[in-house]
C-alpha atoms as a PDB file:
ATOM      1  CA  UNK A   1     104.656  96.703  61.246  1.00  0.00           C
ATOM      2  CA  UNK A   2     105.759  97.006  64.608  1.00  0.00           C
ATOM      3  CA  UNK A   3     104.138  94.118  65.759  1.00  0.00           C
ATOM      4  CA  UNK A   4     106.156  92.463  63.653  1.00  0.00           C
ATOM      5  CA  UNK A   5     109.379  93.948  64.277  1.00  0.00           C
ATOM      6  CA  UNK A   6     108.758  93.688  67.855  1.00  0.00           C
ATOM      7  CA  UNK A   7     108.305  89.996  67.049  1.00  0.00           C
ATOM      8  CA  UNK A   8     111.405  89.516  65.482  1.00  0.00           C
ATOM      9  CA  UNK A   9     113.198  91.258  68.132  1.00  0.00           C
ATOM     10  CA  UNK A  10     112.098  88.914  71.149  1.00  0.00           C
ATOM     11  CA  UNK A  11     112.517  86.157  68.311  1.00  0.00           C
ATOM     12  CA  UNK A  12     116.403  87.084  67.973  1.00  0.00           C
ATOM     13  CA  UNK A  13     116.548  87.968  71.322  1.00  0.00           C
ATOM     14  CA  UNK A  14     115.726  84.375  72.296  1.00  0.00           C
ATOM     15  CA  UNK A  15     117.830  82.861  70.241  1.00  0.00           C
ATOM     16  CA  UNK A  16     120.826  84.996  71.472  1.00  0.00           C
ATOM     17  CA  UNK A  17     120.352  84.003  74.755  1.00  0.00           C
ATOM     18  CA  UNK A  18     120.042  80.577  73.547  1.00  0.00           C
ATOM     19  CA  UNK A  19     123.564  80.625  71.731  1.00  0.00           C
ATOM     20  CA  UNK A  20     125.028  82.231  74.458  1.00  0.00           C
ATOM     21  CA  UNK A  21     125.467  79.626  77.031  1.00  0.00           C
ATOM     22  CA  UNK A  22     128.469  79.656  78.812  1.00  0.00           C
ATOM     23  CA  UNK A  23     131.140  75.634  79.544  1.00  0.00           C
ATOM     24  CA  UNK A  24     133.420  75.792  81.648  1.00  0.00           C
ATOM     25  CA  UNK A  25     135.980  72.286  82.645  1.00  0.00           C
ATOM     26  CA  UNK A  26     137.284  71.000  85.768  1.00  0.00           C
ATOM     27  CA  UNK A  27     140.101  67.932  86.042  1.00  0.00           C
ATOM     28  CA  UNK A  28     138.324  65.605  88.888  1.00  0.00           C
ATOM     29  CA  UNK A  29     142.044  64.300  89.195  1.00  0.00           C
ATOM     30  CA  UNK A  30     143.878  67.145  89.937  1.00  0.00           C
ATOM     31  CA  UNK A  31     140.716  67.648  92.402  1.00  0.00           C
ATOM     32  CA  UNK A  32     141.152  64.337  93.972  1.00  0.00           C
ATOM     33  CA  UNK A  33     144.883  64.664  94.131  1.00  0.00           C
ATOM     34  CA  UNK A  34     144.509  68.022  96.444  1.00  0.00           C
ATOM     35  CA  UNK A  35     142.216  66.090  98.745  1.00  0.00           C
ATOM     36  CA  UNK A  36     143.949  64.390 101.350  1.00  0.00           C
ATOM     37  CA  UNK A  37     140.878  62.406 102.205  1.00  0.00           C
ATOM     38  CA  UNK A  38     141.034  60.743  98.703  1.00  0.00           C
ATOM     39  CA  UNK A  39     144.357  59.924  98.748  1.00  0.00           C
ATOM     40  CA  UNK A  40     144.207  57.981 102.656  1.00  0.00           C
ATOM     41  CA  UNK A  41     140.682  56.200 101.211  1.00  0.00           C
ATOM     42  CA  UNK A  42     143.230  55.346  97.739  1.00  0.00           C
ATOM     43  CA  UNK A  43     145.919  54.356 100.059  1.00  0.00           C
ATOM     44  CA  UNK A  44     143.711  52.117 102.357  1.00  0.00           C
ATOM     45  CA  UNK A  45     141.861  50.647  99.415  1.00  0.00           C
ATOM     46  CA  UNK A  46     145.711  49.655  97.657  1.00  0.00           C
ATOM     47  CA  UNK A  47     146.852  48.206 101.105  1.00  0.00           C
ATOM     48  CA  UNK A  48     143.693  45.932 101.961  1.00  0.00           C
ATOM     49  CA  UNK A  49     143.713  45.166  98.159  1.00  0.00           C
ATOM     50  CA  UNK A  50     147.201  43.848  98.509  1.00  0.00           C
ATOM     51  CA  UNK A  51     146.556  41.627 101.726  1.00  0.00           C
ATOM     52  CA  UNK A  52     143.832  40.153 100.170  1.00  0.00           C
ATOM     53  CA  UNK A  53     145.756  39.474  96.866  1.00  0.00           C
ATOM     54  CA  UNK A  54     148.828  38.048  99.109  1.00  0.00           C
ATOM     55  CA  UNK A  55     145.920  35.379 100.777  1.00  0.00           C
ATOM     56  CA  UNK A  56     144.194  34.419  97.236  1.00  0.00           C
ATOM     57  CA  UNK A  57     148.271  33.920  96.325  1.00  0.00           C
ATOM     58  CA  UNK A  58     148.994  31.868  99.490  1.00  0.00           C
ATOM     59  CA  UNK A  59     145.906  29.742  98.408  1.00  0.00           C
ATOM     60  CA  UNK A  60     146.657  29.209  94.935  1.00  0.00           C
ATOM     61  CA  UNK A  61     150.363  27.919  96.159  1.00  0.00           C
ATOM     62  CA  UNK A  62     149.093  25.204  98.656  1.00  0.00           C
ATOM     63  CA  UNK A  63     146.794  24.556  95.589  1.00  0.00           C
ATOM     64  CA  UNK A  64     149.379  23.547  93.699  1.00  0.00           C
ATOM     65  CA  UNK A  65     151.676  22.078  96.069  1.00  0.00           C
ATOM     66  CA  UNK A  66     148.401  19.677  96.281  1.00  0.00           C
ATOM     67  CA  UNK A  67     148.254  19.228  92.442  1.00  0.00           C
ATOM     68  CA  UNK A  68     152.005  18.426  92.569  1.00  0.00           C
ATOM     69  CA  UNK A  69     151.699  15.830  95.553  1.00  0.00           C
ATOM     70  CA  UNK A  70     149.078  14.467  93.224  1.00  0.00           C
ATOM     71  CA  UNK A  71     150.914  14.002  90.679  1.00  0.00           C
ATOM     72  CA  UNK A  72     153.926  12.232  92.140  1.00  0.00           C
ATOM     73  CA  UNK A  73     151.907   9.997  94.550  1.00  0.00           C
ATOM     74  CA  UNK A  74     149.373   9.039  91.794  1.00  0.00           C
ATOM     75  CA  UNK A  75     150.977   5.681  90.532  1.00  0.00           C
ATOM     76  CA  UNK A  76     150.751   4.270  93.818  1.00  0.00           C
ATOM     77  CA  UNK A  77     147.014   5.277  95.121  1.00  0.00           C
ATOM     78  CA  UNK A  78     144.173   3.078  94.922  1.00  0.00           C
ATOM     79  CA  UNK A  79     141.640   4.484  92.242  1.00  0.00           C
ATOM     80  CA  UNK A  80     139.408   5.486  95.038  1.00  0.00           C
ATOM     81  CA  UNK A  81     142.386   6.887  96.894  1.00  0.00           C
ATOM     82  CA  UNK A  82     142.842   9.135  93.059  1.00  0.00           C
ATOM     83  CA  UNK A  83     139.380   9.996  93.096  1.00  0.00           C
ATOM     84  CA  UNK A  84     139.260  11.796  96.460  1.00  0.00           C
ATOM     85  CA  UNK A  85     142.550  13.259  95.854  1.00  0.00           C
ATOM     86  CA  UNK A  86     141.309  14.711  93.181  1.00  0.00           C
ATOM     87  CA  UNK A  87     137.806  15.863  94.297  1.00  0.00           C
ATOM     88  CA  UNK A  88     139.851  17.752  97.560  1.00  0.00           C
ATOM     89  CA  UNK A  89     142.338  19.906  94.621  1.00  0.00           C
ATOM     90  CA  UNK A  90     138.811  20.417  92.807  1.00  0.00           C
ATOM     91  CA  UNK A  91     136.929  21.502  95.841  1.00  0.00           C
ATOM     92  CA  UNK A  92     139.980  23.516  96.819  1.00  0.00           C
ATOM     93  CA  UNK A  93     140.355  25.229  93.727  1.00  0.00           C
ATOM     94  CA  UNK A  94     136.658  26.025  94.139  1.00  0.00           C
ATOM     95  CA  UNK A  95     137.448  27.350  97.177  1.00  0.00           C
ATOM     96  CA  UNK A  96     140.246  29.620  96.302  1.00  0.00           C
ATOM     97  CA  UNK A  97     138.448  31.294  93.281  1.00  0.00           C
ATOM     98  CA  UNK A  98     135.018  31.872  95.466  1.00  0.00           C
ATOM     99  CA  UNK A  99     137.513  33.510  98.239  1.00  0.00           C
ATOM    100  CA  UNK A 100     138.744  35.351  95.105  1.00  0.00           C
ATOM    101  CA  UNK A 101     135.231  36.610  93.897  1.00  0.00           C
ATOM    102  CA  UNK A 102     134.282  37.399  96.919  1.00  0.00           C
ATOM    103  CA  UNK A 103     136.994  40.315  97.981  1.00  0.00           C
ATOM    104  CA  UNK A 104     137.873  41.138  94.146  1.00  0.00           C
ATOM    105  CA  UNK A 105     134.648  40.314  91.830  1.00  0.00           C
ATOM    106  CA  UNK A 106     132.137  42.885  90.421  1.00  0.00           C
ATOM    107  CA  UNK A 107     130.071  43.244  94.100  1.00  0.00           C
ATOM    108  CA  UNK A 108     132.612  41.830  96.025  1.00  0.00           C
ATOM    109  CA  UNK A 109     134.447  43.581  99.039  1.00  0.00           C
ATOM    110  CA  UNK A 110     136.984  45.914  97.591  1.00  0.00           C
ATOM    111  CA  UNK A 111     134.020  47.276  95.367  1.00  0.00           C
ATOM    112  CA  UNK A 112     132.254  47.613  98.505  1.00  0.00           C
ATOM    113  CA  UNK A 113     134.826  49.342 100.342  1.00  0.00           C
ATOM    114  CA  UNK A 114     135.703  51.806  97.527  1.00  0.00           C
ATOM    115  CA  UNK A 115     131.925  52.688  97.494  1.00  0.00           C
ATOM    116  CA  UNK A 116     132.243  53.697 101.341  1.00  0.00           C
ATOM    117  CA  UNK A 117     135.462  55.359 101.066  1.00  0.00           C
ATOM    118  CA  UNK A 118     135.887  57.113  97.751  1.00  0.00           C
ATOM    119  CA  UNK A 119     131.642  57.474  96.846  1.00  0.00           C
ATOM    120  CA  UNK A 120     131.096  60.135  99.054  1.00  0.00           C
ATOM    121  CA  UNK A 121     134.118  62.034  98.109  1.00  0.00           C
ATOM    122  CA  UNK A 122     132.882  61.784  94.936  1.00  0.00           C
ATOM    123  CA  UNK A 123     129.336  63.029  95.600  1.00  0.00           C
ATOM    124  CA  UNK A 124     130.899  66.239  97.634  1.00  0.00           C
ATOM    125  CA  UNK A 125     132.930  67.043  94.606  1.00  0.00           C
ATOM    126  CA  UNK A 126     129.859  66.429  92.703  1.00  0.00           C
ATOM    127  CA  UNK A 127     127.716  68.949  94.544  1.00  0.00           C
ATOM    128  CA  UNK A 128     130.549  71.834  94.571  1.00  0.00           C
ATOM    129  CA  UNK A 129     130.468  71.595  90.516  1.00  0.00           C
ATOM    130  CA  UNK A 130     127.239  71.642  90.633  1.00  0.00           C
ATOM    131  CA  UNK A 131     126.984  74.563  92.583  1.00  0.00           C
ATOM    132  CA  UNK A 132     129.097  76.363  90.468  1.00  0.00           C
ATOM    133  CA  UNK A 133     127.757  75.831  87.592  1.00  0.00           C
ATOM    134  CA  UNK A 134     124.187  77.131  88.901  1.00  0.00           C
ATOM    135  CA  UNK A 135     125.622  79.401  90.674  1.00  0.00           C
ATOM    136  CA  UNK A 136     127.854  81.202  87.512  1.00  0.00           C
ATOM    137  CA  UNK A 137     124.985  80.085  85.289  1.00  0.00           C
ATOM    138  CA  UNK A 138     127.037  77.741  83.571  1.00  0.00           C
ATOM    139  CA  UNK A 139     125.254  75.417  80.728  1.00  0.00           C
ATOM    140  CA  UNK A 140     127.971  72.611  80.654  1.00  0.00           C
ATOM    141  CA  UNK A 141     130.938  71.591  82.892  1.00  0.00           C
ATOM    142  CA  UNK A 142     133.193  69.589  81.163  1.00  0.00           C
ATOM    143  CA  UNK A 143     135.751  67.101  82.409  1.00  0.00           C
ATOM    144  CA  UNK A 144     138.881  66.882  81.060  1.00  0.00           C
ATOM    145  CA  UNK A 145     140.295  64.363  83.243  1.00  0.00           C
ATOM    146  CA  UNK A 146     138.148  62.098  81.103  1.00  0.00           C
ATOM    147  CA  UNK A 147     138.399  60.374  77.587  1.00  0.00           C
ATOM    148  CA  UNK A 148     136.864  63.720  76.842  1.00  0.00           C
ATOM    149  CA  UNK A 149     139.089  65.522  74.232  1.00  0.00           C
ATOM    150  CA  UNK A 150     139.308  68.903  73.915  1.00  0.00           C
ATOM    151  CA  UNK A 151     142.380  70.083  71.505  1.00  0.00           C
ATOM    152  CA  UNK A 152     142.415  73.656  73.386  1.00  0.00           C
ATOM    153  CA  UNK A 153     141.044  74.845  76.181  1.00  0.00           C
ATOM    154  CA  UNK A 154     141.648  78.102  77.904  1.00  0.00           C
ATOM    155  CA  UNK A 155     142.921  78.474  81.691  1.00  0.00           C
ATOM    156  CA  UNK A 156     139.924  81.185  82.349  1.00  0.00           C
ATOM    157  CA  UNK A 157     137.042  78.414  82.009  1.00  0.00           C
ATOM    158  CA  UNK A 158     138.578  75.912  84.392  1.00  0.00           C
ATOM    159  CA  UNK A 159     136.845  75.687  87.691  1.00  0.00           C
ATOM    160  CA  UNK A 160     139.165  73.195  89.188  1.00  0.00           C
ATOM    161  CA  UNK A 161     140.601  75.209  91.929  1.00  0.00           C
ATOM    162  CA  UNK A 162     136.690  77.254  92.537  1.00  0.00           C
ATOM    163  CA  UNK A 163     135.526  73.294  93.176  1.00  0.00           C
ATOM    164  CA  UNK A 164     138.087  72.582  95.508  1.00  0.00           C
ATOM    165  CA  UNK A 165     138.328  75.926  97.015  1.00  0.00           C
ATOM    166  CA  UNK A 166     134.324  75.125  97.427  1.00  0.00           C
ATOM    167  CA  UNK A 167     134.640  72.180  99.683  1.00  0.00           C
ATOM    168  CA  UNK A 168     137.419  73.662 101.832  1.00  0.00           C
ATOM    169  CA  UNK A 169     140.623  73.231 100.027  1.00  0.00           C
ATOM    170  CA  UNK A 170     142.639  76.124  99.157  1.00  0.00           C
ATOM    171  CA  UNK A 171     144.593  75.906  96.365  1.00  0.00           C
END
C-alpha cells in the first residue's frame, strides 16, 4: 500500500511540475525601437535602398526615351536599321532589370546588406531572450510583435525591458 501511494505521489508530482511551466512575451519591436544601433542600420538600409531605386528609375526613363525615339523614327529606318534599334531597347531593358535583381532581388545587395547590419542585432537580442528564459526557467517566450495573437496578456510576463536591459539598454 505504500508503495503504491508513494507511486502515485511522484506520479502527480510529475505531472504538476509538468503543468506548471511558466511563458512569458517580449515585443522584438519595441526592443528594436530602443536600440539605436537598429534604427542607424534601418536608416542606412532606407537611404542606400533609395539611391539604388533612384538609378533603376533613371534607367527605366532613358529606356523609354529609347522606346519613344523608336517609335517616331521607325517609318523612316531601314529594316535592318529597326532590327538593331530594337535589339539595343531589348538588351537595355535586359540590362535595367538585371541591375534591378541584382541590388533588390531575393540574394541581391540590399538583402545582403540587411544581413550584415540588422542579423547580428538580431542574434544579440536573440541570445538575451534566451538567457532569460533559462535563466527564470521559462518554458515559452512568446512574441507579440508577431502575427501571434494573444487577446490578453498581463504586463508582469513581459520581458521586453529585462531583454533590453540585458544587452545594455536601460529602459
Amino acid at each position: 500500500m505504500k508503495k503504491v501511494t508513494l507511486f502515485l505521489a511522484i506520479i502527480l508530482t510529475g505531472f504538476s511540475v509538468t503543468f506548471a511551466q511558466k511563458y512569458a512575451y517580449v515585443d522584438t519591436e519595441y526592443i528594436l525601437k530602443n536600440i539605436p544601433a537598429y534604427e542607424a542600420a534601418t536608416d542606412q538600409l532606407n537611404e542606400l535602398s533609395k539611391q539604388w531605386q533612384k538609378e533603376i528609375d533613371l534607367m527605366y526613363e532613358d529606356l523609354d526615351k529609347m522606346y519613344k525615339d523608336y517609335q517616331v523614327e521607325k517609318v523612316l529606318l531601314s529594316e535592318e536599321m529597326k532590327t538593331k534599334r530594337e535589339n539595343e531597347i531589348v538588351a537595355k531593358e535586359k540590362q535595367v532589370k538585371e541591375k534591378q535583381k541584382k541590388y533588390f532581388g531575393k540574394d541581391g545587395d540590399l538583402f545582403k546588406k540587411r544581413q550584415e547590419l540588422v542579423k547580428p542585432i538580431q542574434d544579440e537580442i536573440f541570445n538575451a531572450i534566451k538567457e532569460i528564459a533559462m535563466n527564470e526557467n521559462l518554458a515559452v517566450i512568446f512574441d507579440t510583435a508577431g502575427s501571434l495573437n494573444m487577446l490578453y496578456v498581463d504586463p508582469k510576463y513581459d520581458k521586453s525591458d529585462d531583454v533590453l536591459e540585458k544587452l545594455g539598454f536601460k529602459k
